[in-house]
PDB file of N, CA and C in Angstrom:
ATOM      1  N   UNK A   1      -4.355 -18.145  29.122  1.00  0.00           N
ATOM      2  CA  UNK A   1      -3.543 -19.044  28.314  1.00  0.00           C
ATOM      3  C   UNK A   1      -2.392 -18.267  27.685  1.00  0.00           C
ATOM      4  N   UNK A   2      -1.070 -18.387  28.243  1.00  0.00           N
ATOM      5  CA  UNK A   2      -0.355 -17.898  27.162  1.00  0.00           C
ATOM      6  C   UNK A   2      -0.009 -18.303  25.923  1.00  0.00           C
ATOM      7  N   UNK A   3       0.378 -17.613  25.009  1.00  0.00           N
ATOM      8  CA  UNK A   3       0.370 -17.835  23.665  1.00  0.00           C
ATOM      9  C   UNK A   3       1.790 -17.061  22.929  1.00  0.00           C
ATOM     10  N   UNK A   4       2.456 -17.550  22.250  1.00  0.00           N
ATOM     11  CA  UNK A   4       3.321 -16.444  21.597  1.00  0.00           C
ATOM     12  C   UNK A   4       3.265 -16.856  19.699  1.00  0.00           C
ATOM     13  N   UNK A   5       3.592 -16.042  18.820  1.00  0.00           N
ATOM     14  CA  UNK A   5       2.769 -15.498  17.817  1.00  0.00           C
ATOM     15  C   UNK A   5       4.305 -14.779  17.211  1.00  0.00           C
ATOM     16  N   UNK A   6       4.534 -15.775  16.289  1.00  0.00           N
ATOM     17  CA  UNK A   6       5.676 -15.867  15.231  1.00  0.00           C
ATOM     18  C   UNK A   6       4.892 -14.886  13.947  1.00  0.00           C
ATOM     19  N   UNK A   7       5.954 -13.662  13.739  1.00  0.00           N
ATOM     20  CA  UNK A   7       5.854 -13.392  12.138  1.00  0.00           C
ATOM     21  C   UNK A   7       6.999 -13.027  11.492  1.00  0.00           C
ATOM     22  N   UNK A   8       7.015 -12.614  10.099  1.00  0.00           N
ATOM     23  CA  UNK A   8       8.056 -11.948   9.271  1.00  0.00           C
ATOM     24  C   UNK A   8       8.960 -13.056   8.697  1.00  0.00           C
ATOM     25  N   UNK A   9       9.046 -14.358   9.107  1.00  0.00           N
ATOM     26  CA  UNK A   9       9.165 -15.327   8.106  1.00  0.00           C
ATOM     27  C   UNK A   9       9.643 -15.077   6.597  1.00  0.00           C
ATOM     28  N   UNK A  10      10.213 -15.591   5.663  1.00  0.00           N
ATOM     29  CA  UNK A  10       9.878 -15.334   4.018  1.00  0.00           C
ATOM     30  C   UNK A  10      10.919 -15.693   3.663  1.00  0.00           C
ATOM     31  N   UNK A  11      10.946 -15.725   2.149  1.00  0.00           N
ATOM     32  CA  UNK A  11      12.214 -16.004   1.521  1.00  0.00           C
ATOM     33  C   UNK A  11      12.908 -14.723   1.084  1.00  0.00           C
ATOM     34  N   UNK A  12      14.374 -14.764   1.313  1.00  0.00           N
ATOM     35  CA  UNK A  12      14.904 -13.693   0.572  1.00  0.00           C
ATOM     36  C   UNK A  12      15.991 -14.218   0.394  1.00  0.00           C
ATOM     37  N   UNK A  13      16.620 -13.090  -0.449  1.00  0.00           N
ATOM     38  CA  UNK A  13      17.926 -13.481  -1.536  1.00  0.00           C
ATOM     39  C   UNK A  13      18.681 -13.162  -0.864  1.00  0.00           C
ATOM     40  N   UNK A  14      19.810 -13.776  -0.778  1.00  0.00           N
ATOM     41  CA  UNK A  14      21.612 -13.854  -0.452  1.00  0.00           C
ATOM     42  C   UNK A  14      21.379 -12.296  -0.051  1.00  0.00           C
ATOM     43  N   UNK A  15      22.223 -11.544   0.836  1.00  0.00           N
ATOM     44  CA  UNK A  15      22.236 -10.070   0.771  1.00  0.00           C
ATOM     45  C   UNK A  15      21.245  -9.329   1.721  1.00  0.00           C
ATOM     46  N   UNK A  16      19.852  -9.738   1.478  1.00  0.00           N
ATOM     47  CA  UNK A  16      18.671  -9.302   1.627  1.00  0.00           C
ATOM     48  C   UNK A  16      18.172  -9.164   3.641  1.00  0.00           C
ATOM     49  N   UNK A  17      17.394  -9.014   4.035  1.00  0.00           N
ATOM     50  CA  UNK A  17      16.985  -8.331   5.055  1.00  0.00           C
ATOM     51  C   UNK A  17      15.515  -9.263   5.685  1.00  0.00           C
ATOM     52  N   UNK A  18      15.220  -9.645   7.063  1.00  0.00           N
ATOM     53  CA  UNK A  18      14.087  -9.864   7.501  1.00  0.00           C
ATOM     54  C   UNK A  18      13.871  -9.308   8.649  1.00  0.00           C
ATOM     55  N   UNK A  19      12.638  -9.001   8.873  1.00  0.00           N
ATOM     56  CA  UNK A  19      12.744  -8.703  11.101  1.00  0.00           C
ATOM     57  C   UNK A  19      11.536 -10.031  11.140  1.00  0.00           C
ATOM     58  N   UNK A  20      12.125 -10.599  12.160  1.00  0.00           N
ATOM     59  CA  UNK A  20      11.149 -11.290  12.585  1.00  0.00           C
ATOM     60  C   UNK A  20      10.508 -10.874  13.704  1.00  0.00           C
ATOM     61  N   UNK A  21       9.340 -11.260  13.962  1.00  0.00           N
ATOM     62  CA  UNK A  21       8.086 -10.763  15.595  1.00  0.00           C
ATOM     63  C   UNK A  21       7.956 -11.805  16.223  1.00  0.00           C
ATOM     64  N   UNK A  22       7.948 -11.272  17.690  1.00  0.00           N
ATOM     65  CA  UNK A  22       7.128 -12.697  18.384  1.00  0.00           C
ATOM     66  C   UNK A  22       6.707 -11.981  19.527  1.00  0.00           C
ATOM     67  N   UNK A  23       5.246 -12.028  19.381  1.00  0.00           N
ATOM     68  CA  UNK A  23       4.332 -10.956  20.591  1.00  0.00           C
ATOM     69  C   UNK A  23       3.602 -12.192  21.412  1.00  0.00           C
ATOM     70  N   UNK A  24       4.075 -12.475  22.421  1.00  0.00           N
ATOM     71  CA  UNK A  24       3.230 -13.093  23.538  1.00  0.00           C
ATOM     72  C   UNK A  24       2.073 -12.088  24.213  1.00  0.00           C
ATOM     73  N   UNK A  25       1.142 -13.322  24.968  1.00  0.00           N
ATOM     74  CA  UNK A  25      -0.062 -13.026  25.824  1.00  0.00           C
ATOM     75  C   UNK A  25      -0.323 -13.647  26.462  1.00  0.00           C
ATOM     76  N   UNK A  26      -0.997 -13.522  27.138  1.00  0.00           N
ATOM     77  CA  UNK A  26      -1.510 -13.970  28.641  1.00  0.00           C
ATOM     78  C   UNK A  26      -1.330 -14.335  30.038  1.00  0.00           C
ATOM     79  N   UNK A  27       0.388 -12.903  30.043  1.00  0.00           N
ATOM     80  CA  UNK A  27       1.341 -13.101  31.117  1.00  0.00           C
ATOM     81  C   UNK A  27       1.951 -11.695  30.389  1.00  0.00           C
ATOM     82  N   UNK A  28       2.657 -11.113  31.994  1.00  0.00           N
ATOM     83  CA  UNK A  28       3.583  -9.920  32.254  1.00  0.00           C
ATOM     84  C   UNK A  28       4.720 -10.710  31.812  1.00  0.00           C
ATOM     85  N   UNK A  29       5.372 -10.259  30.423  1.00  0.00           N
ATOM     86  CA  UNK A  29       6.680 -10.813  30.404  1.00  0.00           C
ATOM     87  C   UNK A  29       7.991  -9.328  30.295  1.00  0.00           C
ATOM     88  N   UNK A  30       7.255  -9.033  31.331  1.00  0.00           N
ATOM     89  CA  UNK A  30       8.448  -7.427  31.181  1.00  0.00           C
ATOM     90  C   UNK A  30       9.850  -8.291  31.274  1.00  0.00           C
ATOM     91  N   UNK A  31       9.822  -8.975  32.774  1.00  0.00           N
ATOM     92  CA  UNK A  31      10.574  -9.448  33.468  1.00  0.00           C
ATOM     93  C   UNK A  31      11.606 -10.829  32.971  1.00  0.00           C
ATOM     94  N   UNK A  32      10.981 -11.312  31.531  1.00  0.00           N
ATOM     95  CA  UNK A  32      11.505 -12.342  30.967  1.00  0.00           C
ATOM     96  C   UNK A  32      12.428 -12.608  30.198  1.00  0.00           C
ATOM     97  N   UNK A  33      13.868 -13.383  30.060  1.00  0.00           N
ATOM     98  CA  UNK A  33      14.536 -13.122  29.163  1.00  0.00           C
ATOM     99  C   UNK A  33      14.264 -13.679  27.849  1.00  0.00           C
ATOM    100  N   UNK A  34      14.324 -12.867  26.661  1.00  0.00           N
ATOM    101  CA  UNK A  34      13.759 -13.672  25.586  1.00  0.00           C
ATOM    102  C   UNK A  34      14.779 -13.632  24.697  1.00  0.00           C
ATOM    103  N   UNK A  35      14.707 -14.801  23.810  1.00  0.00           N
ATOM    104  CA  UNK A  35      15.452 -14.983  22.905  1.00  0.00           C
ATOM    105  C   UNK A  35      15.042 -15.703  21.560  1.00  0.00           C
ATOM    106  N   UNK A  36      15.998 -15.749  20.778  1.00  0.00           N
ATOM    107  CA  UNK A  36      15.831 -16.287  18.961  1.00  0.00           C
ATOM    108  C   UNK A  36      16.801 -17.624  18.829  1.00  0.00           C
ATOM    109  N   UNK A  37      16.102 -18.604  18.734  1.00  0.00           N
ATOM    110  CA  UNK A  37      16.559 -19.994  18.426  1.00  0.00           C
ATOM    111  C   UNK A  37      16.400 -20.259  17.247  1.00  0.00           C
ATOM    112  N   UNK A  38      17.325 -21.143  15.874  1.00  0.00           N
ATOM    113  CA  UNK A  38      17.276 -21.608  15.205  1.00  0.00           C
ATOM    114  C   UNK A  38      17.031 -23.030  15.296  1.00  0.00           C
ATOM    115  N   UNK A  39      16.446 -23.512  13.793  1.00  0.00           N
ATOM    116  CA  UNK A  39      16.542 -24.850  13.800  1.00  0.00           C
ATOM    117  C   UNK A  39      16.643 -25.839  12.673  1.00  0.00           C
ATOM    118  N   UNK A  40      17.776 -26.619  11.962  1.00  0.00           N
ATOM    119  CA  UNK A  40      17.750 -26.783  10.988  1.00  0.00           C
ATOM    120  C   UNK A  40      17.119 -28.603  10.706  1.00  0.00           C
ATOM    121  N   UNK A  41      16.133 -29.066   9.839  1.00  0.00           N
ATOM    122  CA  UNK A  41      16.371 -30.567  10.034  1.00  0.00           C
ATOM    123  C   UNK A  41      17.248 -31.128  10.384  1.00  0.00           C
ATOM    124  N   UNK A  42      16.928 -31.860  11.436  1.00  0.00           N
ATOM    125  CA  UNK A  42      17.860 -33.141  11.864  1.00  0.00           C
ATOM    126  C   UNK A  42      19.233 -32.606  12.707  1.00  0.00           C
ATOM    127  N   UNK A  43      19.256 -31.207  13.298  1.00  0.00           N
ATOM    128  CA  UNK A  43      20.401 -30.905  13.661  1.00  0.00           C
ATOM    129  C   UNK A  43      19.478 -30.419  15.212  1.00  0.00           C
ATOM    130  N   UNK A  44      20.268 -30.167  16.252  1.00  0.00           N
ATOM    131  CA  UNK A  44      19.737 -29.262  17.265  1.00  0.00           C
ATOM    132  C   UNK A  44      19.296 -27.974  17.302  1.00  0.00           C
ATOM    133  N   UNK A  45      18.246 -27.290  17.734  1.00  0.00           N
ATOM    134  CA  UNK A  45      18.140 -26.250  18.088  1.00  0.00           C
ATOM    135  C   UNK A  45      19.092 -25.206  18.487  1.00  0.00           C
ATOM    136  N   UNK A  46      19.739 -24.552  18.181  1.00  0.00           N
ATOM    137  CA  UNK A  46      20.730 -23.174  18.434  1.00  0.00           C
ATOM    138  C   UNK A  46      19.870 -21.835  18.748  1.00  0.00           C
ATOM    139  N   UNK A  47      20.605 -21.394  19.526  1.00  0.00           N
ATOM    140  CA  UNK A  47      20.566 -19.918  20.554  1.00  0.00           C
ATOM    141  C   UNK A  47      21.147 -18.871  19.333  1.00  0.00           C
ATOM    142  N   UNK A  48      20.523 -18.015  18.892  1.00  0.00           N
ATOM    143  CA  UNK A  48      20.845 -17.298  18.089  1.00  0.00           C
ATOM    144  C   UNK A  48      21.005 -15.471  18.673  1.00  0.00           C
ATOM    145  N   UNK A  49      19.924 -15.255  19.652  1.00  0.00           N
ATOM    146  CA  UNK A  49      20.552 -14.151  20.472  1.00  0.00           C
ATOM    147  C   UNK A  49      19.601 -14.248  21.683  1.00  0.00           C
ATOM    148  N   UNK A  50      19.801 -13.347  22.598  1.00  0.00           N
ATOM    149  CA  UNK A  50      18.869 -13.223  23.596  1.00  0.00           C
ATOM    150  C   UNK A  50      19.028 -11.419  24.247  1.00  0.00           C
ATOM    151  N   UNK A  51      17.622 -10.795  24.922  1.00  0.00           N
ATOM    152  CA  UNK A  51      18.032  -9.608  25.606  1.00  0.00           C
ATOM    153  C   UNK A  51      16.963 -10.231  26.566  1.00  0.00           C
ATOM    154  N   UNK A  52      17.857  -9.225  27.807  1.00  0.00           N
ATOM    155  CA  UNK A  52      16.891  -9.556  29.120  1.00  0.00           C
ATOM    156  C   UNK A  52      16.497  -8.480  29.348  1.00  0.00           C
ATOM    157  N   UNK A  53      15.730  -8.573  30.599  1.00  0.00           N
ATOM    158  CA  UNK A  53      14.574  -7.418  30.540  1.00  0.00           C
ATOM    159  C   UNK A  53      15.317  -6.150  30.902  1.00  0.00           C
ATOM    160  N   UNK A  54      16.591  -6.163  31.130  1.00  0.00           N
ATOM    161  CA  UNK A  54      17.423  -4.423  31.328  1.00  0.00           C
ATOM    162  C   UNK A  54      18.137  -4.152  29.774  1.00  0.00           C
ATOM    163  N   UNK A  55      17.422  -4.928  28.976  1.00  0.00           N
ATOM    164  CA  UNK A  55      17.897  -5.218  27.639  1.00  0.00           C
ATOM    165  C   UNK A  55      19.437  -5.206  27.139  1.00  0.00           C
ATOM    166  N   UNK A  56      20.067  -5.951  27.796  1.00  0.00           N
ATOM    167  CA  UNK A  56      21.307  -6.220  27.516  1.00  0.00           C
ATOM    168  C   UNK A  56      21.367  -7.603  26.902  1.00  0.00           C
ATOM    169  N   UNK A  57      21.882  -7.965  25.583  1.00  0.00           N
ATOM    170  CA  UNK A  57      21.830  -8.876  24.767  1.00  0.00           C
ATOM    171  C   UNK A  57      22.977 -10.168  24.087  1.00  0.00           C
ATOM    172  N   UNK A  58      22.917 -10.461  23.914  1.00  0.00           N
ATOM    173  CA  UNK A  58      23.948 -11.743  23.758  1.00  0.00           C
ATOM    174  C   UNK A  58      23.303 -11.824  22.329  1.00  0.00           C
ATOM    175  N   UNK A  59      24.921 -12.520  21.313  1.00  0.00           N
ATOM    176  CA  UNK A  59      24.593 -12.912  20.402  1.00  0.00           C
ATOM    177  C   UNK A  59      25.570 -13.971  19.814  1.00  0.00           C
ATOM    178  N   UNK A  60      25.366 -15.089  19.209  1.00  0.00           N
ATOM    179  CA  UNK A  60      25.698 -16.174  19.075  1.00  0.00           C
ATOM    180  C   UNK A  60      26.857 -16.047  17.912  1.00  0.00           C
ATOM    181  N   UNK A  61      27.989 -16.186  17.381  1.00  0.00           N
ATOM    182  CA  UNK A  61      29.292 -16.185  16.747  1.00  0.00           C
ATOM    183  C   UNK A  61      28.688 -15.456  15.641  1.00  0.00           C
ATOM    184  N   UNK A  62      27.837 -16.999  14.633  1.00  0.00           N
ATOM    185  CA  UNK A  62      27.492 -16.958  13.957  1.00  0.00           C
ATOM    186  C   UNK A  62      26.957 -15.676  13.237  1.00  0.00           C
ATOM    187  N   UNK A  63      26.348 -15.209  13.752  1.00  0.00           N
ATOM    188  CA  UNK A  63      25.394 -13.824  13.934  1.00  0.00           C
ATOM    189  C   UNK A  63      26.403 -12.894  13.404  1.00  0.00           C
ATOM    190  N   UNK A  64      27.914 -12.679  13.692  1.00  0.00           N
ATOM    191  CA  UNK A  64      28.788 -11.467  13.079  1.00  0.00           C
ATOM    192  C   UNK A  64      28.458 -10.102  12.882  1.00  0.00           C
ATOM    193  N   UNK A  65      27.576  -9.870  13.715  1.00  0.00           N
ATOM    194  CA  UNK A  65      26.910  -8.591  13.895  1.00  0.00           C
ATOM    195  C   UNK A  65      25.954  -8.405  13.012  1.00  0.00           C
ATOM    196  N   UNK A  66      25.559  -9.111  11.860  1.00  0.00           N
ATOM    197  CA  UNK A  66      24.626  -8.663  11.151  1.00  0.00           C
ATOM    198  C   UNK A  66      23.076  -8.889  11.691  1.00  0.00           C
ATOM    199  N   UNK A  67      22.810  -9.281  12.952  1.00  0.00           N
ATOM    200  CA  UNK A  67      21.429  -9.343  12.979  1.00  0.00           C
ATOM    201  C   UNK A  67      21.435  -8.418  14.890  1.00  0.00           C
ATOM    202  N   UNK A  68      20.062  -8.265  14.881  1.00  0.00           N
ATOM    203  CA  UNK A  68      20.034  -7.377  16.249  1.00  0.00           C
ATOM    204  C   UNK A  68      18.746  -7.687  16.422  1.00  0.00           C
ATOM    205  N   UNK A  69      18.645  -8.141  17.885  1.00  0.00           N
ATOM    206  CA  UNK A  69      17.420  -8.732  18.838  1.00  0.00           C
ATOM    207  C   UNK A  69      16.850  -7.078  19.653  1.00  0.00           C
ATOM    208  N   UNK A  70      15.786  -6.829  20.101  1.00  0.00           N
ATOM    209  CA  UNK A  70      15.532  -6.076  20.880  1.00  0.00           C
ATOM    210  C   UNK A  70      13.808  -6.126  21.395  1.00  0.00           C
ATOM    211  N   UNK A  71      13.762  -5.329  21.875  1.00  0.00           N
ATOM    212  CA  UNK A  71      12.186  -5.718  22.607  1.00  0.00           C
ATOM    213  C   UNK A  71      11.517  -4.672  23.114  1.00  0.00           C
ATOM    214  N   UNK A  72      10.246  -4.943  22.904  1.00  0.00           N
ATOM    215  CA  UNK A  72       8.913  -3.479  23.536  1.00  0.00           C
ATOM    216  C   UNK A  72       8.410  -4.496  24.363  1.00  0.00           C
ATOM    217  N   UNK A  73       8.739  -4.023  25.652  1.00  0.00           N
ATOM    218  CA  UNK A  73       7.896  -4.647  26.617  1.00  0.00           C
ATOM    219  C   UNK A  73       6.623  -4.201  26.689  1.00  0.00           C
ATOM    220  N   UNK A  74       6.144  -2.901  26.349  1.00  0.00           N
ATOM    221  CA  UNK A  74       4.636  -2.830  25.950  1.00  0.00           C
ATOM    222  C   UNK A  74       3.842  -3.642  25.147  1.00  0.00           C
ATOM    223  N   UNK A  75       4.657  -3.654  24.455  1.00  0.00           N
ATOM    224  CA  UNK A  75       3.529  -4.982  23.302  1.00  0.00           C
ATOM    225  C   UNK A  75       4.075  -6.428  23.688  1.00  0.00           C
ATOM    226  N   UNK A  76       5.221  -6.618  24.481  1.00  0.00           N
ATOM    227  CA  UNK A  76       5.347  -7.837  25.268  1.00  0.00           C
ATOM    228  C   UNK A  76       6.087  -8.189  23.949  1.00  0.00           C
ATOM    229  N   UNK A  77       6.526  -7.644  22.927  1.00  0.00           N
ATOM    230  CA  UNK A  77       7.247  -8.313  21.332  1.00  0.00           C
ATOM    231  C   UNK A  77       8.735  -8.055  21.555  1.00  0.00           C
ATOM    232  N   UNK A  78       9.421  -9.196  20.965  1.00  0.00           N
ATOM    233  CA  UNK A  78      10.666  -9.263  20.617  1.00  0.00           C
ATOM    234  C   UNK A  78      10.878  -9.384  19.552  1.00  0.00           C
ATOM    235  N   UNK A  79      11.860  -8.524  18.847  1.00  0.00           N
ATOM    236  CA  UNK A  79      12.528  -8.837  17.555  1.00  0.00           C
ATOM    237  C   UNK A  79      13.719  -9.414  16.807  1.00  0.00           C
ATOM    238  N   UNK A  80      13.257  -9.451  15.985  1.00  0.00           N
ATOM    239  CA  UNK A  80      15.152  -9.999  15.677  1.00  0.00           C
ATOM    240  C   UNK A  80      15.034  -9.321  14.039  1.00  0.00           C
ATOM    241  N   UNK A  81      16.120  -8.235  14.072  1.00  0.00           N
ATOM    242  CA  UNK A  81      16.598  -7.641  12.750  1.00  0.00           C
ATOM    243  C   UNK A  81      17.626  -8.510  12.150  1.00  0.00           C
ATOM    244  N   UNK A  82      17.720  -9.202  10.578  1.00  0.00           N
ATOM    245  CA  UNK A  82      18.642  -9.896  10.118  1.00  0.00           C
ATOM    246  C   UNK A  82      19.352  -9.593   8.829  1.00  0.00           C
ATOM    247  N   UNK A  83      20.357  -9.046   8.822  1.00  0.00           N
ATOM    248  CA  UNK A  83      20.651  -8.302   7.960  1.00  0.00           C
ATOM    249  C   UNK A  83      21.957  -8.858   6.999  1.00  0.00           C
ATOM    250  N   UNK A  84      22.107  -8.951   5.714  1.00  0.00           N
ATOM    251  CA  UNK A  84      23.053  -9.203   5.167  1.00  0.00           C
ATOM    252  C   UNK A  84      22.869 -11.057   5.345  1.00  0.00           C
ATOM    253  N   UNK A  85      21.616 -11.435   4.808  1.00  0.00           N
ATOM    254  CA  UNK A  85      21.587 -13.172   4.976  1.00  0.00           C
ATOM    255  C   UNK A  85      22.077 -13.911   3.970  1.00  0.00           C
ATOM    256  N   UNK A  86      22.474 -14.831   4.600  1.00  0.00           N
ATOM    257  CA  UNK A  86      23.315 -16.067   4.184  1.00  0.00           C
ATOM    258  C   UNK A  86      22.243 -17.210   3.903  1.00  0.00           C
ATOM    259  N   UNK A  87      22.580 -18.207   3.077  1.00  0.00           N
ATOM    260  CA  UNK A  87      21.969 -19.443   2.274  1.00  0.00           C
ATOM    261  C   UNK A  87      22.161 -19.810   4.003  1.00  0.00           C
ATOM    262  N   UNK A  88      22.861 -19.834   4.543  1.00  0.00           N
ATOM    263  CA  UNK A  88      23.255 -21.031   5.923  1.00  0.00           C
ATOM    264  C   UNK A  88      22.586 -20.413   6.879  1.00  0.00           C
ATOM    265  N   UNK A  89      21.927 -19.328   6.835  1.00  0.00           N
ATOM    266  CA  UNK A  89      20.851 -18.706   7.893  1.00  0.00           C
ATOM    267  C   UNK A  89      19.451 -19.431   7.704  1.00  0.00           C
ATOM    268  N   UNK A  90      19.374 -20.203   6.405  1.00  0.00           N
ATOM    269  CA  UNK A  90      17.853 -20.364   6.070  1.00  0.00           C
ATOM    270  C   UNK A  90      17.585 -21.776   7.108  1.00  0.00           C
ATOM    271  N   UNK A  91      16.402 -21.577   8.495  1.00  0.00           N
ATOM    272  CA  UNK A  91      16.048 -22.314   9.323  1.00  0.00           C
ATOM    273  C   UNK A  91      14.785 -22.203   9.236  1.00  0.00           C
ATOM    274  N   UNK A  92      14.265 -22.933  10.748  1.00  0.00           N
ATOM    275  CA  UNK A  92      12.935 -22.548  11.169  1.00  0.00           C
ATOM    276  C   UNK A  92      13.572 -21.782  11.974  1.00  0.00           C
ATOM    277  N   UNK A  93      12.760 -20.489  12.695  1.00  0.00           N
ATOM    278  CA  UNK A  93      13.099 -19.666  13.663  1.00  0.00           C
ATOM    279  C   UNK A  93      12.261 -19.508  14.637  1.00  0.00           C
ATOM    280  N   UNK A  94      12.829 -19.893  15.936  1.00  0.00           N
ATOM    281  CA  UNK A  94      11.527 -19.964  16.930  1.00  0.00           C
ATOM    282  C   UNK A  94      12.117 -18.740  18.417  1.00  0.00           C
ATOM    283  N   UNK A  95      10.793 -17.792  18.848  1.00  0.00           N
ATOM    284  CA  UNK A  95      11.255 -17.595  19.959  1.00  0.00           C
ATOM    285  C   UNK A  95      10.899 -17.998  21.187  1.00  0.00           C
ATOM    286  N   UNK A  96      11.208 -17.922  22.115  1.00  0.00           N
ATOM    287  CA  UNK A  96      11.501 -18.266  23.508  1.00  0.00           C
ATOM    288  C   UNK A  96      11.696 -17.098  24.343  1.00  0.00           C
ATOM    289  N   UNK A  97      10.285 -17.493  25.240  1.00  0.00           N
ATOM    290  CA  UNK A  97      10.155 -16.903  26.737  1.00  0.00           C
ATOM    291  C   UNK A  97      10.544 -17.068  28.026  1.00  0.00           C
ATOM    292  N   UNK A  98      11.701 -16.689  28.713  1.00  0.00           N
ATOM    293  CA  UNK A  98      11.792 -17.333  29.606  1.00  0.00           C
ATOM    294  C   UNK A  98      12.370 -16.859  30.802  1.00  0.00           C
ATOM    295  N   UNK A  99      11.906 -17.361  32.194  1.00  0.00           N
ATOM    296  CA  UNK A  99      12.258 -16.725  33.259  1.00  0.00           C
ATOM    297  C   UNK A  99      12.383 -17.877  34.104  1.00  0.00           C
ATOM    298  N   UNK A 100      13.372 -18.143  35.182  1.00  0.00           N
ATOM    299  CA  UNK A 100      13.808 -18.885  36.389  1.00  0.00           C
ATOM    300  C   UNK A 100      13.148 -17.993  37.513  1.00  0.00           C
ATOM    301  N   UNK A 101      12.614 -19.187  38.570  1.00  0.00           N
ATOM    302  CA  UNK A 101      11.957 -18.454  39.432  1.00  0.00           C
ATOM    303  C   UNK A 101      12.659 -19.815  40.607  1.00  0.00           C
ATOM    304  N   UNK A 102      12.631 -19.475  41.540  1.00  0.00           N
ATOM    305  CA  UNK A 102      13.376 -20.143  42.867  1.00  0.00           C
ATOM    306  C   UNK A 102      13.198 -21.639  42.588  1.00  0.00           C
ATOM    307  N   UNK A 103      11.560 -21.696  42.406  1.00  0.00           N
ATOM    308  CA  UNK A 103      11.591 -23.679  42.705  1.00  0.00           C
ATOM    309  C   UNK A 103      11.019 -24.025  41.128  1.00  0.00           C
ATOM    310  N   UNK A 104      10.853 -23.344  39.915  1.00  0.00           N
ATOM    311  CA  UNK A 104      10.488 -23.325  38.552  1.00  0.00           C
ATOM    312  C   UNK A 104      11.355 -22.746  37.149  1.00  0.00           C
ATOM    313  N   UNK A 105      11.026 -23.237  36.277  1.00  0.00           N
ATOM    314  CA  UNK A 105      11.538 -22.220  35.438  1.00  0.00           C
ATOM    315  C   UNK A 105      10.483 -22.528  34.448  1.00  0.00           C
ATOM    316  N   UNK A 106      10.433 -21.308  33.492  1.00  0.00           N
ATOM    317  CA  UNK A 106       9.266 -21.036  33.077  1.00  0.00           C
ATOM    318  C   UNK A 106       9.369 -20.801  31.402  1.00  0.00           C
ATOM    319  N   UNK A 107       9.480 -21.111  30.402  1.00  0.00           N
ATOM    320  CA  UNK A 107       9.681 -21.665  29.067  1.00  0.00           C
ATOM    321  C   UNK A 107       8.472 -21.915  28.418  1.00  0.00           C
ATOM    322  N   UNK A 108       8.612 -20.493  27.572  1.00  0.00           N
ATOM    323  CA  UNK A 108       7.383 -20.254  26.357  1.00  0.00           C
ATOM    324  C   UNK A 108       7.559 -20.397  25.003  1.00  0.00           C
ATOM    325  N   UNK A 109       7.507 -21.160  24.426  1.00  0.00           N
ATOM    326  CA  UNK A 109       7.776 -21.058  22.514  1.00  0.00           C
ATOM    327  C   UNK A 109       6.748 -20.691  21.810  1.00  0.00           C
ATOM    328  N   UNK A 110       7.002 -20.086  20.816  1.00  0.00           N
ATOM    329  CA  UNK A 110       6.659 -19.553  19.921  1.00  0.00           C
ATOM    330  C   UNK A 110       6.524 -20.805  18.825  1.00  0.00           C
ATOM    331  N   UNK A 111       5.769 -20.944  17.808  1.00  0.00           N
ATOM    332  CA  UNK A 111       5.664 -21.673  16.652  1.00  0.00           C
ATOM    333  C   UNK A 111       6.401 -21.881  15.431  1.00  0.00           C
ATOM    334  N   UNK A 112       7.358 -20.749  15.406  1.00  0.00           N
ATOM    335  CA  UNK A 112       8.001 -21.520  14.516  1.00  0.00           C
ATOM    336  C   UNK A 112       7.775 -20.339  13.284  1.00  0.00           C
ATOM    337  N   UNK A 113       8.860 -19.593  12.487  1.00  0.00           N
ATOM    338  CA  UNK A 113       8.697 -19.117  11.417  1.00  0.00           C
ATOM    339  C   UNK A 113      10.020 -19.672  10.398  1.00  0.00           C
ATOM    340  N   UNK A 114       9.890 -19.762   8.892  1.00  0.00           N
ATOM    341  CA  UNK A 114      10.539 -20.543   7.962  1.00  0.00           C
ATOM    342  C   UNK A 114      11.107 -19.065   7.843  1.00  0.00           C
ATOM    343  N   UNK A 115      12.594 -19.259   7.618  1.00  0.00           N
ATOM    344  CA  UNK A 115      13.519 -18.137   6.705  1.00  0.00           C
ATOM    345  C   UNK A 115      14.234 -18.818   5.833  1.00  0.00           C
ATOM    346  N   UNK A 116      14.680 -18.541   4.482  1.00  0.00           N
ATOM    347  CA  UNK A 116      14.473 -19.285   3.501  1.00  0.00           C
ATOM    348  C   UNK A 116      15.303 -18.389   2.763  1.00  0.00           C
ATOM    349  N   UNK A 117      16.383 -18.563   2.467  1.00  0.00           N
ATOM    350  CA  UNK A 117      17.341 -17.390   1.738  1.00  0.00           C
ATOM    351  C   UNK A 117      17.987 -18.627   0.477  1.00  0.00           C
ATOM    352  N   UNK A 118      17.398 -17.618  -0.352  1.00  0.00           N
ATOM    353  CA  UNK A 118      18.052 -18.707  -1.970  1.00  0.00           C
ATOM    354  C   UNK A 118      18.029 -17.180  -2.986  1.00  0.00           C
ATOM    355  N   UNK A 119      18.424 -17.385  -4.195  1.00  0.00           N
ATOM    356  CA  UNK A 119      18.505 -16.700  -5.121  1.00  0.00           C
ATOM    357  C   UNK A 119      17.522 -17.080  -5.971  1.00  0.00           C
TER     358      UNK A 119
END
C-alpha cells in the first residue's frame, strides 16, 4: 500500500522559517517527480515547486527564492525549506508523487499539512 506522510506543519510569525517532510512507502520512488502544492479555501490547488529524480527543480513566482525543495531518495522524503514567510503563504500544504509511464500516470498525495503564519 503506498502511503505518503506529511510533517513540519505549524504556525509561525511573519519572518520566521518551516521545512516541511513528506516520506512515502510502499513503492521505489527514486524515479518520481515530486513536488509541493498549496491550497487555500475555496481557491485551486497551486504548484509551489517540484525536483525530479536528477534533482533539478522548478519553482513557482511566488516562491522568490525564499523556499527550496530537495530530496533523499533513500528515505524516499522530499522537502520543502520555507524561509522568510509571508501571512499569504499560510495554506494547507500537500505533496505529490508522481511519475508518467507510457499507457498510465501515476499520482500520490500526501495528507495535507496546515502552515499558518500570523503574529
Amino acid at each position: 500500500q503506498v502511503q505518503l506522510v506529511e510533517s513540519g506543519g505549524g504556525l509561525v510569525q511573519p519572518g520566521g522559517s518551516l521545512r516541511l517532510s513528506c516520506t512515502g512507502s510502499g513503492r521505489d520512488f527514486s524515479i518520481y517527480t515530486m513536488r509541493w502544492y498549496r491550497q487555500a479555501p475555496g481557491k485551486q490547488r497551486e504548484l509551489v515547486a517540484s525536483i525530479i529524480s536528477d534533482e533539478t527543480t522548478h519553482y513557482a513566482d511566488f516562491t522568490q527564492g525564499r523556499f527550496a525543495i530537495s530530496r533523499d531518495n533513500r528515505k524516499s522524503t522530499v522537502y520543502l525549506q520555507m524561509n522568510n514567510l509571508k501571512p499569504e503563504d499560510a495554506d494547507i500544504y500537500y505533496c505529490n508523487f508522481h511519475r508518467r509511464l507510457l499507457h498510465e500516470t501515476r499520482d500520490y498525495w500526501g495528507q495535507g499539512t496546515q502552515v499558518t503564519v500570523s503574529a
